[in-house]
Protein backbone atom coordinates (compact mmCIF):
# COMPACT_ATOMS: atom_id res chain seq x y z
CA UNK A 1 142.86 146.54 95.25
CA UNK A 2 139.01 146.94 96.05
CA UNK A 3 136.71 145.75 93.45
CA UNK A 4 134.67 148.90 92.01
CA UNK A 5 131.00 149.65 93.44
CA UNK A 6 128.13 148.98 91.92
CA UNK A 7 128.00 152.29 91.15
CA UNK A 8 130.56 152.49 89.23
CA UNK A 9 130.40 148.86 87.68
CA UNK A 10 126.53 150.31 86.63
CA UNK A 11 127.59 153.37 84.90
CA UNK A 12 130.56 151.11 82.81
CA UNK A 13 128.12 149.15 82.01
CA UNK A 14 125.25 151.70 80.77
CA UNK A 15 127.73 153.78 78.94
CA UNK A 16 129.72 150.80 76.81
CA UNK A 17 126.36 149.92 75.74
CA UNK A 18 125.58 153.12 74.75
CA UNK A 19 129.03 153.55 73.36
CA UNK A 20 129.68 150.72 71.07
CA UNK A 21 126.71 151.02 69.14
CA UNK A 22 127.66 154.51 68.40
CA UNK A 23 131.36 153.68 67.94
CA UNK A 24 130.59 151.14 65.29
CA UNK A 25 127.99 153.28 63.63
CA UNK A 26 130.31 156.07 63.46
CA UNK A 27 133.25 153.68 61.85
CA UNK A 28 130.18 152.62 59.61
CA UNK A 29 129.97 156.19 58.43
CA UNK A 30 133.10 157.25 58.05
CA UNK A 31 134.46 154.40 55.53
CA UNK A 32 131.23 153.99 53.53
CA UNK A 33 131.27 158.21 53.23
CA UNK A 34 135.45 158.08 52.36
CA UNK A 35 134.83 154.77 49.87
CA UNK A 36 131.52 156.46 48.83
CA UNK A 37 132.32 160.19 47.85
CA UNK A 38 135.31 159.48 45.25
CA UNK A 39 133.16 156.90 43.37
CA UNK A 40 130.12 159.73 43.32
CA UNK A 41 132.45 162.61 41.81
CA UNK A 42 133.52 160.20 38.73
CA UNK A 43 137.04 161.63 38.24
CA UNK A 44 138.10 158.92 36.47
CA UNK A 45 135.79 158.27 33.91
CA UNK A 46 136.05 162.64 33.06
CA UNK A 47 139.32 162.28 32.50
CA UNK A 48 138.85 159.55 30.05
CA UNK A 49 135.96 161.75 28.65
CA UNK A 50 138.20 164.61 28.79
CA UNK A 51 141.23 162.66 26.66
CA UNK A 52 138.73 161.05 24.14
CA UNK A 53 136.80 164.69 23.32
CA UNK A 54 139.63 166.56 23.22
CA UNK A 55 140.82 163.79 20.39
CA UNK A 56 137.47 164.45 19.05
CA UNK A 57 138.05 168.20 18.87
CA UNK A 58 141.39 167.63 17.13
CA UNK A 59 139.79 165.41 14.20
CA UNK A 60 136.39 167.63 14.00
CA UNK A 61 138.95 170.80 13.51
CA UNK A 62 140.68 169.43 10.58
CA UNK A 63 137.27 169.04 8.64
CA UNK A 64 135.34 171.63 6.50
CA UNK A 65 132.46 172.55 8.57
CA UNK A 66 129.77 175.13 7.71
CA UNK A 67 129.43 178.34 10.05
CA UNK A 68 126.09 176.38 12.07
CA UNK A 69 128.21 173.36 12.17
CA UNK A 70 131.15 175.53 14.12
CA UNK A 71 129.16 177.30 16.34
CA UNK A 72 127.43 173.72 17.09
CA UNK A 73 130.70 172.39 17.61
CA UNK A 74 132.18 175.31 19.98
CA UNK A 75 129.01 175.46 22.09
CA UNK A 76 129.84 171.60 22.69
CA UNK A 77 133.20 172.10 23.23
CA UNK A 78 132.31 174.61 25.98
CA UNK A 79 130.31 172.35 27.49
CA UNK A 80 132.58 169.61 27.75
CA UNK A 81 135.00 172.09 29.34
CA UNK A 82 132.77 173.28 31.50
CA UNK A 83 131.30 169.60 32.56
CA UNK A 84 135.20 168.82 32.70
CA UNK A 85 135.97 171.43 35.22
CA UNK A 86 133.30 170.59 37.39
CA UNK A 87 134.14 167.12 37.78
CA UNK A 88 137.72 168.36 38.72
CA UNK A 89 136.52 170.73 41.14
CA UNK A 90 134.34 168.02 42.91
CA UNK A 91 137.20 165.34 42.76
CA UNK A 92 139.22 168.28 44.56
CA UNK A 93 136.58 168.90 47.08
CA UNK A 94 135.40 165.41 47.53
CA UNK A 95 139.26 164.47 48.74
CA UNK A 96 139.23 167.10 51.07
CA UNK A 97 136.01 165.82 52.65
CA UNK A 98 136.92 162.72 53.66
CA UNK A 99 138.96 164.53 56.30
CA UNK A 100 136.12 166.42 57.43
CA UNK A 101 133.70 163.34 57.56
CA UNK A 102 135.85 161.45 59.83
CA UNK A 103 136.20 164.36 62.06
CA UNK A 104 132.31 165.20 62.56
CA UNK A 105 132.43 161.58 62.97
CA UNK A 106 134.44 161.72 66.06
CA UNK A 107 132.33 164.83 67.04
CA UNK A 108 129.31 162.69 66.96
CA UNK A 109 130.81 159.87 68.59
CA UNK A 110 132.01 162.50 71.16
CA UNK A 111 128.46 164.53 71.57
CA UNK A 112 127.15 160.83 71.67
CA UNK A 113 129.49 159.65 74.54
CA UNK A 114 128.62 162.82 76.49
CA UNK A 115 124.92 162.63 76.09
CA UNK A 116 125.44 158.09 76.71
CA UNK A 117 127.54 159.45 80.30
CA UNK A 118 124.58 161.65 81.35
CA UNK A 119 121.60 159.18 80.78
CA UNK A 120 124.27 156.38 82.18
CA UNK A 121 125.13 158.12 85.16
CA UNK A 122 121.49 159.61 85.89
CA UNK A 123 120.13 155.79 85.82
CA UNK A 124 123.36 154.45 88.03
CA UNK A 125 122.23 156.94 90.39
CA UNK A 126 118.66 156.09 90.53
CA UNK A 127 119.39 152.53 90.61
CA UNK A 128 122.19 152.10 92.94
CA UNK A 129 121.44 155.00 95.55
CA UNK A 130 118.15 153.16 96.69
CA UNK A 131 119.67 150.09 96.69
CA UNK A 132 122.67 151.10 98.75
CA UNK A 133 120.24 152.50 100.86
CA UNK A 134 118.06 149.18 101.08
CA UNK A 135 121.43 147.41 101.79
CA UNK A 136 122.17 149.76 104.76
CA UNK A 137 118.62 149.07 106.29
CA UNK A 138 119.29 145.62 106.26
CA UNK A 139 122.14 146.25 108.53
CA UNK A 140 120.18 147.83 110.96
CA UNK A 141 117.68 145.19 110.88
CA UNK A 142 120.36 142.55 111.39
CA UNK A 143 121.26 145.22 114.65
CA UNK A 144 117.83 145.56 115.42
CA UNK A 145 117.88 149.31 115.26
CA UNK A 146 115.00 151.39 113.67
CA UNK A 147 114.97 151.94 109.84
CA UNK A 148 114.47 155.83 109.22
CA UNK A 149 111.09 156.82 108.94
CA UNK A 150 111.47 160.08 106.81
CA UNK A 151 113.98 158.55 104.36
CA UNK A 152 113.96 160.32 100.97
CA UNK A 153 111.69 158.93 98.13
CA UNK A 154 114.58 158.10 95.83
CA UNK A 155 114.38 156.05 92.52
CA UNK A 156 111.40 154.28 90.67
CA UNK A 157 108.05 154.11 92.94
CA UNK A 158 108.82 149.84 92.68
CA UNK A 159 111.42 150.97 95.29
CA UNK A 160 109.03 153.28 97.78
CA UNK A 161 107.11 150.33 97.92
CA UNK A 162 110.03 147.95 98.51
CA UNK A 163 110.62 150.38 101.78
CA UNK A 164 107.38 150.32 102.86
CA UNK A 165 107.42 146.82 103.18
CA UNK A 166 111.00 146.53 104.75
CA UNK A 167 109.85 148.89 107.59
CA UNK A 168 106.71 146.35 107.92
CA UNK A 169 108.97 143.48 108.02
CA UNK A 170 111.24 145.31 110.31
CA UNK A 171 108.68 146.01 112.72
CA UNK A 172 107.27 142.41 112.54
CA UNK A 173 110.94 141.25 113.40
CA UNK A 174 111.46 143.86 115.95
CA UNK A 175 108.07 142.54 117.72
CA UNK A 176 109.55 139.14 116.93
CA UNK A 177 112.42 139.68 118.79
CA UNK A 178 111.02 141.58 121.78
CA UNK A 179 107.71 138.38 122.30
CA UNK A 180 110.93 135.97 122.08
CA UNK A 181 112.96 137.91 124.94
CA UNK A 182 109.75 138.43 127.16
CA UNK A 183 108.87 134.79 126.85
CA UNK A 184 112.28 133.75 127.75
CA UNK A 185 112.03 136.56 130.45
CA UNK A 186 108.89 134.90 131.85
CA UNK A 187 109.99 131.50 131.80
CA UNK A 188 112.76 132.24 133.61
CA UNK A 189 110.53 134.03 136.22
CA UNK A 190 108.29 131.40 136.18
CA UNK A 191 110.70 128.85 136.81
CA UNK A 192 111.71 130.93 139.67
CA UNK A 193 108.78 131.14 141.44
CA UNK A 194 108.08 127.18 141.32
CA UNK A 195 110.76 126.73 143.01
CA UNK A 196 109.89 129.51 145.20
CA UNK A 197 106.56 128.40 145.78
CA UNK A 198 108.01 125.17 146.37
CA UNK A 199 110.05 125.99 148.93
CA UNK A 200 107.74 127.70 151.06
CA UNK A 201 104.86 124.95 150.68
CA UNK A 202 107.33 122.36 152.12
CA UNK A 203 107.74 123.80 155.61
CA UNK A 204 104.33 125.86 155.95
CA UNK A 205 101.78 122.60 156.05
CA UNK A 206 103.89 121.23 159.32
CA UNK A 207 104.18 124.91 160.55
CA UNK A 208 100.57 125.21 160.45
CA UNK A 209 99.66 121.98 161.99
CA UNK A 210 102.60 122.93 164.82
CA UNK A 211 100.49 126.74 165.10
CA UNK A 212 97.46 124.19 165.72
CA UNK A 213 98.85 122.44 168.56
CA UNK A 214 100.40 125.44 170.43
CA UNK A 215 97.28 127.51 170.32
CA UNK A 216 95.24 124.34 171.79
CA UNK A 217 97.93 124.42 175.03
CA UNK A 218 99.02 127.52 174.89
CA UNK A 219 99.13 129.92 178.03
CA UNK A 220 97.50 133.49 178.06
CA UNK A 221 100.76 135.60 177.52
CA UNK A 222 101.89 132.91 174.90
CA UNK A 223 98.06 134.07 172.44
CA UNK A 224 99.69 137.12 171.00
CA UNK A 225 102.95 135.34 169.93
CA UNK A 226 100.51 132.90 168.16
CA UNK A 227 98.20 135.07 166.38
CA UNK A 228 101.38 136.87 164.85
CA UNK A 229 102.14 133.51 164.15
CA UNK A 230 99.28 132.66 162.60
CA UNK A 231 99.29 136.01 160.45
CA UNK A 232 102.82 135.64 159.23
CA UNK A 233 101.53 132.22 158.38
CA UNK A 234 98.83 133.13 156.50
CA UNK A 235 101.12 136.09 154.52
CA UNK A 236 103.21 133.08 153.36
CA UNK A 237 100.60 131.07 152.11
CA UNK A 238 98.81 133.61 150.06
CA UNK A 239 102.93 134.61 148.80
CA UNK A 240 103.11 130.69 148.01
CA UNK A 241 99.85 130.73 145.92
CA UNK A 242 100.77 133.57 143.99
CA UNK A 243 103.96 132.13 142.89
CA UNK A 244 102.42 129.07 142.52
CA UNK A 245 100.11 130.68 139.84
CA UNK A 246 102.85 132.96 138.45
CA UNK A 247 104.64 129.45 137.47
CA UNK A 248 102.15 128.33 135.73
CA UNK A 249 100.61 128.89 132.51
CA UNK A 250 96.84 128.14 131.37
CA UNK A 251 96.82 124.57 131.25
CA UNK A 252 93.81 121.87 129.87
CA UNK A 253 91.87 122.58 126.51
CA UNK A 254 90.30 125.80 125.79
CA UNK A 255 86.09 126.67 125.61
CA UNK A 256 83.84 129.22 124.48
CA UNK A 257 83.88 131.96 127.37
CA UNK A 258 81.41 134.71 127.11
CA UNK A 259 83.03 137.56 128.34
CA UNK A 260 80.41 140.03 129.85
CA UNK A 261 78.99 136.99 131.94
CA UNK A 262 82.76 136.77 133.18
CA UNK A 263 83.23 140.34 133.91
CA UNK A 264 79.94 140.63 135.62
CA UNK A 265 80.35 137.84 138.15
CA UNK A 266 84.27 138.62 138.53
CA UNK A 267 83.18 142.30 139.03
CA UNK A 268 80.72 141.69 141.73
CA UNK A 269 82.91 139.15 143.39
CA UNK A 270 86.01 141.33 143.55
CA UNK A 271 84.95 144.61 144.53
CA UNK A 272 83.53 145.47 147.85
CA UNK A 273 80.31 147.26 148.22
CA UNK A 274 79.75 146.79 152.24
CA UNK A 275 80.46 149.08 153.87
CA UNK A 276 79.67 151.17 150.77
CA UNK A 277 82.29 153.49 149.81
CA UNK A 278 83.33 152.29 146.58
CA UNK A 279 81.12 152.40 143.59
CA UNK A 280 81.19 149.81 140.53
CA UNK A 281 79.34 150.54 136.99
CA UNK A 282 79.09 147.91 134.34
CA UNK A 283 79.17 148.89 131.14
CA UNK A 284 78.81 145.63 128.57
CA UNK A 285 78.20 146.03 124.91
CA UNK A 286 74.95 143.87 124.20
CA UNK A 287 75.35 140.83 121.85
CA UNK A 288 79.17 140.26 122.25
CA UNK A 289 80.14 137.22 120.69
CA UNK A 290 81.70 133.88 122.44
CA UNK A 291 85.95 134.04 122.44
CA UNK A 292 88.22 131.25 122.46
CA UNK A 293 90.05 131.03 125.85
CA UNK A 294 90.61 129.46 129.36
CA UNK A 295 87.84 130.55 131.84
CA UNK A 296 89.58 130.37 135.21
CA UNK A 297 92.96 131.88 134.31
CA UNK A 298 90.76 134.82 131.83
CA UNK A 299 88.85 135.65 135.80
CA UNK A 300 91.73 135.54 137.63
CA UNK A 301 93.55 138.00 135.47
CA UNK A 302 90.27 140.43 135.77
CA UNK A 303 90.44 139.23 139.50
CA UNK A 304 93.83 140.59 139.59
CA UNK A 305 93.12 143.97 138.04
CA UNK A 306 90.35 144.84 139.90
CA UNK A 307 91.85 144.48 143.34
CA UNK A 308 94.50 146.79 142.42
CA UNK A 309 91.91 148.94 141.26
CA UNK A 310 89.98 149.03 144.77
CA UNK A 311 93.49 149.17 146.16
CA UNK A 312 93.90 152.73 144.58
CA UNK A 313 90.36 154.14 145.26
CA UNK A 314 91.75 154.11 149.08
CA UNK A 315 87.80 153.06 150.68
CA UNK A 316 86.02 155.81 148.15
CA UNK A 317 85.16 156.28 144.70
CA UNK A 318 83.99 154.67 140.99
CA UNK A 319 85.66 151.68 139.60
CA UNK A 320 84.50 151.49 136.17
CA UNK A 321 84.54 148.07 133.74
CA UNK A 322 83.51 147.80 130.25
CA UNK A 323 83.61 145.31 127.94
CA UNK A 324 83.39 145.77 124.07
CA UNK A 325 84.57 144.85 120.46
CA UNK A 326 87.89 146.43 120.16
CA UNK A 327 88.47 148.46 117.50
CA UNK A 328 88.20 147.63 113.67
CA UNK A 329 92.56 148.00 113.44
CA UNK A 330 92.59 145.18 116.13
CA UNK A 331 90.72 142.85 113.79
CA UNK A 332 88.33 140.19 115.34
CA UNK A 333 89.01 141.45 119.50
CA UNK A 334 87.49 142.08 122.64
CA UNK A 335 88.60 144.89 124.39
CA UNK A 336 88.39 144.67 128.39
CA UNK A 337 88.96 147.93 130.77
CA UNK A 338 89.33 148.51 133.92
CA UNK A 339 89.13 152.56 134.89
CA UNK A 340 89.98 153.74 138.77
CA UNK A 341 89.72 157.01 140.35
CA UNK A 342 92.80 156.51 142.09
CA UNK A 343 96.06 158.59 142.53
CA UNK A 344 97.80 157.68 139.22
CA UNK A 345 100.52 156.26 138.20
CA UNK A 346 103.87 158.55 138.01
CA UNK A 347 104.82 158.25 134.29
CA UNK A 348 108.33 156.80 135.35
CA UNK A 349 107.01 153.69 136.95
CA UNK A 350 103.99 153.37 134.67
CA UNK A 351 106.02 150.57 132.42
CA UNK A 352 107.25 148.74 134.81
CA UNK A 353 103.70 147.63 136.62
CA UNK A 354 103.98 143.98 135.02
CA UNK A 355 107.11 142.97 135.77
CA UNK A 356 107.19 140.49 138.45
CA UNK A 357 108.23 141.57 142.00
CA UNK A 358 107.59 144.73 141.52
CA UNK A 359 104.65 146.47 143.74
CA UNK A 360 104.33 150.16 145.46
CA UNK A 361 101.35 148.87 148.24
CA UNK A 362 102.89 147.46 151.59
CA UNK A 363 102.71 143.80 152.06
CA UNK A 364 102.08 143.28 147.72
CA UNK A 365 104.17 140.77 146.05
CA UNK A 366 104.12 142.77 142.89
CA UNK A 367 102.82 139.56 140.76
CA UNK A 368 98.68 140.40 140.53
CA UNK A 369 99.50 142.44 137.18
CA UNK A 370 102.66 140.15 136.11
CA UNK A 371 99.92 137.31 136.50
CA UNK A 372 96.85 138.89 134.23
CA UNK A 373 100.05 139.80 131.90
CA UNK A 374 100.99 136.50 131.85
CA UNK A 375 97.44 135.00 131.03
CA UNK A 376 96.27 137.85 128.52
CA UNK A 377 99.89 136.82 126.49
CA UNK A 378 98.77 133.50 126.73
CA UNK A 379 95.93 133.85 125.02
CA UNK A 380 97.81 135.75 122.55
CA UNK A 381 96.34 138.89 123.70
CA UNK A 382 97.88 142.48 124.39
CA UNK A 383 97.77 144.32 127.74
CA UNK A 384 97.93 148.26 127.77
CA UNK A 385 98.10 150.86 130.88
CA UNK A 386 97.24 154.60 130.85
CA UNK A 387 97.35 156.88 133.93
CA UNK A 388 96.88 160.54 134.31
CA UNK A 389 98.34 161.42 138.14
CA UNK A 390 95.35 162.76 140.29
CA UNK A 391 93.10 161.13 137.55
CA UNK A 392 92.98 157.54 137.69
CA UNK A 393 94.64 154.48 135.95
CA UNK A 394 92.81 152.71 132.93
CA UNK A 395 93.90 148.88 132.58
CA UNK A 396 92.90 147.23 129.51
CA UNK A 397 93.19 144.12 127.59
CA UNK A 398 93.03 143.22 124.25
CA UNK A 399 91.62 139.54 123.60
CA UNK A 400 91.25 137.94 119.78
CA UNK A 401 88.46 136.17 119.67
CA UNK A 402 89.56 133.00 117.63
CA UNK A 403 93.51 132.60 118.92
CA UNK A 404 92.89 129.38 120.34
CA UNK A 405 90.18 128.27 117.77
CA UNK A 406 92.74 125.22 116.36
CA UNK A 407 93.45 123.94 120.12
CA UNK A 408 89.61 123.77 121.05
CA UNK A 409 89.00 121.79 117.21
């Protein structure tokens, strides 16, 4: 047999303690009224009044009495009838009470159990109903499936703000989760592409040297097969450095890196302005303050992100960079961004840009954004993509300015 719910284990609870203290009050009431109401009529001690004045009577009676004395005497002996008669006629009525008190007794006990039920079941019901709803969200947290966001406010306010801060420690769990999976996703890729980039290293030094040698004896018709050669060649080596940098994470300590220096140099460096064609505007908050990170890796992210950008202004148009404290939600941040006037991303592909592998130009290796990913994560950092098709793609990162405070102390 199933145990009962809480429910119900509440509301037997609530009601036998509102119960027995009426019960025993009522019992209370009923004996001291049935012991009390025969002792307040005084039947007995009439009828012994009753016996002795009537003896009274008798004796007075056979005595000469003057006409005041009689009348004295019958006006008391009417009165002692009277009193007499009274006292019988509350005995009578004070038996038939007890009857009576023991049934409004029960009444009570009964209106009392009835209004005990109510306020019991009312309280079981804003007790258990939140918590059996509580219980349920911790189910789907254990599932990792969202917790309702329009849930009814049910029970005392303690509860609406014992919700509020499930759904925050849901969320923080649910992030929990998904930084767990992507690191293990990453390491995985980045183990992958060690071994890729170790692969390909091994036989391109000797095929380059060998490229070297033929080109120094080679025949005229024999030029062409080299220089493919020699492209092919190159193609691998720039694949085998990108993996090679995919592998790897930012390594050695961290230093102060001032940001709009970085963006300004890396800016300049990456996009071309000869033959013009392409236009690049700065746009640096003044007085930015130093943050916490590793300088090479933080410019080869921006590197990254910036020749895509070029990429997708096709020879013509404004690549746009700014650099700024992020907003006041973010807490202590930098806020890099990277606007194009490119094509646009198609919604449908737009989250899949940082995964590794994948690319959309001819001849990419689809790591450049998995890369600056990679590095922003690193440095415990957020990365973020909007694109309007026909309008341009905005890639921005978000940067704390202290994450790696304890590793430079």
């Amino acid at each position: 047999m199933n145990a009962p719910g809480f429910r119900t284990r509440l509301f037997a609870i609530l009601s036998l303690f509102a119960l027995l203290p009426a019960l025993a009050l009522t019992l209370v009431w009923g004996v001291t009224a049935s012991r009390a109401l025969p002792l307040v009529s005084g039947g007995a001690a009439w009828d012994r009044l009753a016996e002795s004045g009537h003896r009274a009577v008798d004796a007075v009676r056979q005595e000469e009495l003057t006409a005041a004395q009689r009348d004295a005497f019958d006006a008391h002996e009417r009165e002692l009838e009277e009193s007499v008669t009274q006292a019988r006629r509350f005995r009578f009525l004070a038996a038939r009470l007890v009857p009576l008190v023991f049934l409004s007794a029960v009444v009570t006990l009964g209106l009392l159990w009835v209004a005990a039920s109510r306020v019991a079941g009312h309280l079981s019901r804003q007790m258990s109903r939140p918590l059996d709803e509580l219980v349920g969200w911790t189910g789907l947290i254990e599932r990792g499936e969202a917790l309702p966001s329009d849930a009814e406010a049910r029970g005392a306010p303690e509860f609406g703000v014992l919700r509020e801060r499930m759904r925050a420690m849901a969320r923080e769990l649910a992030l929990g989760r998904s930084r767990a999976l992507e690191a293990e996703r990453l390491r995985a890729y980045r183990e992958t592409a060690q071994r890729v980039a170790h692969e390909i290293k091994n036989p391109l030094t000797p095929i380059q040297f060998a490229i070297a040698r033929l080109r120094r004896d080679a025949l005229d018709g024999q030029r062409d097969a080299l220089e493919v050669l020699e492209t092919e060649t190159r193609r691998l080596d720039v694949l085998a450095k990108s993996f090679s940098q995919f592998g790897r994470l930012p390594s050695g300590p961290p230093s102060q890196v001032d940001m709009a220096e970085l963006v300004r140099y890396t800016a300049r460096a990456a996009v071309p302005t000869d033959p013009p064609g392409i236009t690049l505007t700065l746009e640096c908050e003044p007085s930015l303050p130093m943050l916490t990170g590793h300088h090479d890796a933080l410019q080869r992210a921006l590197s990254n992100v910036l020749l895509n950008a070029v990429d997708a202004c096709q020879g013509s148009g404004t690549v746009h960079v700014a650099v700024a404290r992020a907003s006041p939600e973010w807490g202590q941040a930098l806020r890099v961004a990277v606007t194009d006037c490119g094509p646009g991303i198609p919604p449908d592909v737009l989250p899949t840009i940082w995964d590794p592998y994948v690319t959309h130009k001819p001849g990419g290796t689809g790591l450049g954004l998995a890369i600056a990913r990679q590095v922003i994560l690193a440095h415990h950092g957020t990365v973020h993509a909007e694109s309007t098709p026909g309008r341009g793609t905005t890639i921005s990162f978000l940067l704390p300015l202290t994450s790696l405070q304890t590793e430079v102390s």
